[in-house]
C-alpha atoms as a PDB file:
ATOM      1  CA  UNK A   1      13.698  10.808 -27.205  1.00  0.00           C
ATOM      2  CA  UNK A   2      15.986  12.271 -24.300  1.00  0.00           C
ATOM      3  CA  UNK A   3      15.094  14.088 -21.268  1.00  0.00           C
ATOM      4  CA  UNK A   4      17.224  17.218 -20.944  1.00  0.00           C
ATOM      5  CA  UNK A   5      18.052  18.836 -17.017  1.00  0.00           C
ATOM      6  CA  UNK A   6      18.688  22.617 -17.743  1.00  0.00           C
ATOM      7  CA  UNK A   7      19.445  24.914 -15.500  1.00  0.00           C
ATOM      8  CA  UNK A   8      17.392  28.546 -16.189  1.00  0.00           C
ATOM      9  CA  UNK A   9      19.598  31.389 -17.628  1.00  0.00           C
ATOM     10  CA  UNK A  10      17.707  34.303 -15.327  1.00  0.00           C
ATOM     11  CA  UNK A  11      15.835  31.787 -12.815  1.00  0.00           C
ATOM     12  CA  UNK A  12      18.526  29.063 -11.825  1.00  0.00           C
ATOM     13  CA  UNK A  13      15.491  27.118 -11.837  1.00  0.00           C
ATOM     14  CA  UNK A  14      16.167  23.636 -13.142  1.00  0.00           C
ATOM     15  CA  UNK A  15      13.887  22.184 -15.788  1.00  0.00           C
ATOM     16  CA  UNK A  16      13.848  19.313 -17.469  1.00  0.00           C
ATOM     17  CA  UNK A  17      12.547  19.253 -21.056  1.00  0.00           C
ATOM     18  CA  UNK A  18      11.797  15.899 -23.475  1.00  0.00           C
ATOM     19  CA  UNK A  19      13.606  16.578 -26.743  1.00  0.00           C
ATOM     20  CA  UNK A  20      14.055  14.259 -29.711  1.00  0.00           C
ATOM     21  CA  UNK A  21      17.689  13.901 -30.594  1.00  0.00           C
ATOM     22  CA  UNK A  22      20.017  12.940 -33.064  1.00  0.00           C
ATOM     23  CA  UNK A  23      23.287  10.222 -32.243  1.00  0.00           C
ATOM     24  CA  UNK A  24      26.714  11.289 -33.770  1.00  0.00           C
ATOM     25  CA  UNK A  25      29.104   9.143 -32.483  1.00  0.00           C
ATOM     26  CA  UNK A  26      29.604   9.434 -28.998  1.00  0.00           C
ATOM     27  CA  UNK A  27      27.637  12.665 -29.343  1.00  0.00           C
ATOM     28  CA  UNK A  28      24.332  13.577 -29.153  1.00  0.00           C
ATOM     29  CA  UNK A  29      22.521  16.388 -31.053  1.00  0.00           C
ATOM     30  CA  UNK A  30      20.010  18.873 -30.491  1.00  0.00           C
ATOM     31  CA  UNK A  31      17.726  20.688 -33.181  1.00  0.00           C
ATOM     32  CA  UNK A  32      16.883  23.895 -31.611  1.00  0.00           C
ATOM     33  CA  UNK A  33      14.067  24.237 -34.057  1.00  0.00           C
ATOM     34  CA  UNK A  34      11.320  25.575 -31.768  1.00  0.00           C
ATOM     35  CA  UNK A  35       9.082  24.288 -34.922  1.00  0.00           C
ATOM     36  CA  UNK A  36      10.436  27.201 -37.132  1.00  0.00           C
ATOM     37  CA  UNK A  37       8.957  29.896 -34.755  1.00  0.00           C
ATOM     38  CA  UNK A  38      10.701  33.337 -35.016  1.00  0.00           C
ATOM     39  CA  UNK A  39      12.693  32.792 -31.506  1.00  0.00           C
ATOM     40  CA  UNK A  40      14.738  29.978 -30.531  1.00  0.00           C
ATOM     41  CA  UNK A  41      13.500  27.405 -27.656  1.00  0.00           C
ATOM     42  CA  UNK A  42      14.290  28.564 -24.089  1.00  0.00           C
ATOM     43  CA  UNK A  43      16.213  25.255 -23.874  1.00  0.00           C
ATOM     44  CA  UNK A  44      18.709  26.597 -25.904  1.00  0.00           C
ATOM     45  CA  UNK A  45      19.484  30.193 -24.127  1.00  0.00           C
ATOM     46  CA  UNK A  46      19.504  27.809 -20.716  1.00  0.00           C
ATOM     47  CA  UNK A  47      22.082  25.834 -22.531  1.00  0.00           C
ATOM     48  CA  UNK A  48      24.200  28.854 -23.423  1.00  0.00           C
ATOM     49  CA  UNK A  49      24.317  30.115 -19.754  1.00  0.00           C
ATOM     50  CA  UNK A  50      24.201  26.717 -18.188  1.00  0.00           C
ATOM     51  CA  UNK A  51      26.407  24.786 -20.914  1.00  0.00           C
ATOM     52  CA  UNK A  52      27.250  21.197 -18.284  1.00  0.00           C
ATOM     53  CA  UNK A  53      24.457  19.385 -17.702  1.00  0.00           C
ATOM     54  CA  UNK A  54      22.829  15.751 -17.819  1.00  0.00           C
ATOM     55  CA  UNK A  55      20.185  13.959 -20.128  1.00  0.00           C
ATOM     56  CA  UNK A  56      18.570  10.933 -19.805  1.00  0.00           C
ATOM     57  CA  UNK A  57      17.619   8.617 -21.969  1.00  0.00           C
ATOM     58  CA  UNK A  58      15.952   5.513 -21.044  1.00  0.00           C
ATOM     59  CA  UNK A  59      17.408   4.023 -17.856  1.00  0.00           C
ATOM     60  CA  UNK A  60      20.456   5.602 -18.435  1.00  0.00           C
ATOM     61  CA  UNK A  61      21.412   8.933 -17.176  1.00  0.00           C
ATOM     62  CA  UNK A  62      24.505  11.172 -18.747  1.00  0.00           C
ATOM     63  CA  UNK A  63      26.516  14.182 -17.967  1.00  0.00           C
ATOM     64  CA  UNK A  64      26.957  16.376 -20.788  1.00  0.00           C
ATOM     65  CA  UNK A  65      28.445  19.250 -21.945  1.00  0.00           C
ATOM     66  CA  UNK A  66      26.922  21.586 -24.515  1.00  0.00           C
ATOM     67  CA  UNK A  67      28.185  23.596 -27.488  1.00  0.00           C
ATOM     68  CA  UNK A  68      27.004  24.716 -30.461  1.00  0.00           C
ATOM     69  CA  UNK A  69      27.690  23.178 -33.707  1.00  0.00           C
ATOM     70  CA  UNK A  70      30.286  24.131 -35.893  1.00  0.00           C
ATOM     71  CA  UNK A  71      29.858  25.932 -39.606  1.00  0.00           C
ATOM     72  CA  UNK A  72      31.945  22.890 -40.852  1.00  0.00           C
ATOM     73  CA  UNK A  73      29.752  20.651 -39.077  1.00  0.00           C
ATOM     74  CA  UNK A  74      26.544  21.778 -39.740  1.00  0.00           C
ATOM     75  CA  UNK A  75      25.808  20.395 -43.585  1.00  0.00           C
ATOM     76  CA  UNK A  76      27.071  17.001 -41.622  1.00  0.00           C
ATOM     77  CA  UNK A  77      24.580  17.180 -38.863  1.00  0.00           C
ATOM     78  CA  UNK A  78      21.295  18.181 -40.908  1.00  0.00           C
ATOM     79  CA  UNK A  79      21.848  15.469 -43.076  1.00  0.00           C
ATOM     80  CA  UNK A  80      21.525  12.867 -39.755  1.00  0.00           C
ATOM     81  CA  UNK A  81      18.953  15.383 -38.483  1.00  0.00           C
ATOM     82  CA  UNK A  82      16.489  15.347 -42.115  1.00  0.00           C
ATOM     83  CA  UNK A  83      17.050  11.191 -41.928  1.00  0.00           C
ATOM     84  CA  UNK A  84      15.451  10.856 -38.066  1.00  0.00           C
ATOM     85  CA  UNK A  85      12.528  13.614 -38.334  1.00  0.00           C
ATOM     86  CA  UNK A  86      11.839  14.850 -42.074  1.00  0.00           C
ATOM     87  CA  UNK A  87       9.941  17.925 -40.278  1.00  0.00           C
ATOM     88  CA  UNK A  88      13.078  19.527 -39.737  1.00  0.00           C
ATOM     89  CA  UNK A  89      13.045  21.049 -43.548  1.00  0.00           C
ATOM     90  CA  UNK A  90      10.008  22.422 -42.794  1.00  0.00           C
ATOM     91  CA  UNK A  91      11.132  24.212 -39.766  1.00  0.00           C
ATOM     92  CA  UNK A  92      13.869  25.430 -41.459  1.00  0.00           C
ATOM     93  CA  UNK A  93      11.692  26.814 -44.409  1.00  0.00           C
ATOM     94  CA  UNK A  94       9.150  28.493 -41.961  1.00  0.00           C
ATOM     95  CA  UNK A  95      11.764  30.963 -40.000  1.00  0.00           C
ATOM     96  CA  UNK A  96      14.337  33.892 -41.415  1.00  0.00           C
ATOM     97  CA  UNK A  97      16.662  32.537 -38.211  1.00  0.00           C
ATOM     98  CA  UNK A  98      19.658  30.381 -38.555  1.00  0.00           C
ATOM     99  CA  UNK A  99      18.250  26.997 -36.508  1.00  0.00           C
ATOM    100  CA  UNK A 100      20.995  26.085 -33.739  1.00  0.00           C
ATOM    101  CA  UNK A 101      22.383  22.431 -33.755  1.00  0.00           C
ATOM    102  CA  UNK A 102      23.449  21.698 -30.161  1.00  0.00           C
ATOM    103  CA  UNK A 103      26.393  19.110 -29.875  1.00  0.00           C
ATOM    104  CA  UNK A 104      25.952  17.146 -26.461  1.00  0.00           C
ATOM    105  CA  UNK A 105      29.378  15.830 -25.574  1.00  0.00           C
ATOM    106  CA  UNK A 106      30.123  13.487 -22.654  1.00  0.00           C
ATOM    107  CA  UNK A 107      31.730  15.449 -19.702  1.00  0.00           C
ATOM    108  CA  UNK A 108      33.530  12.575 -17.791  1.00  0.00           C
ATOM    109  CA  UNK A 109      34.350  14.344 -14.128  1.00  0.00           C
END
């Protein structure tokens, strides 16, 4: 579990949302699954606006940027996603809307 700082697309409000999350490497990964509801999470849009921001996870805090995931990556990253939260194929079986994979990569400033 992460904590994720996003900034609001139409507010500029910042939030901060718990998220569960997948490693990739140096990477960290994002199901924007809203539990297979018709829309995606508000996370997500924020993201898309707002795309350098920070999570936290544990004791250790991280500046990130965001991006979606690739077509070539995708097949990749619901494999890793399935393996930490089975639920996920459910999601995906419950909406008509391609589910977003968010790739958190490290922004070093």
């Amino acid at each position: 579990m992460l904590l994720l700082d996003h900034v609001g697309a139409k507010s500029g409000a910042l939030r901060t949302t718990p998220l569960l999350f997948i490693p990739d490497g140096e990477n960290l990964v994002l199901v924007a699954s809203k539990g297979g509801f018709p829309k995606h999470p508000a996370w997500f849009h924020n993201l898309r606006a707002n795309p350098l921001t920070y999570v936290q996870m544990g004791s250790e805090r991280r500046r990130v940027r965001a991006r979606e995931a690739t077509a070539e990556e995708r097949p990749r990253l619901w494999e890793k996603a399935d393996r930490v939260w089975p639920g996920y194929a459910d999601y995906r079986a419950r909406t008509d809307r391609e589910i977003p994979l968010v790739v958190l990569e490290p922004d070093i400033a």
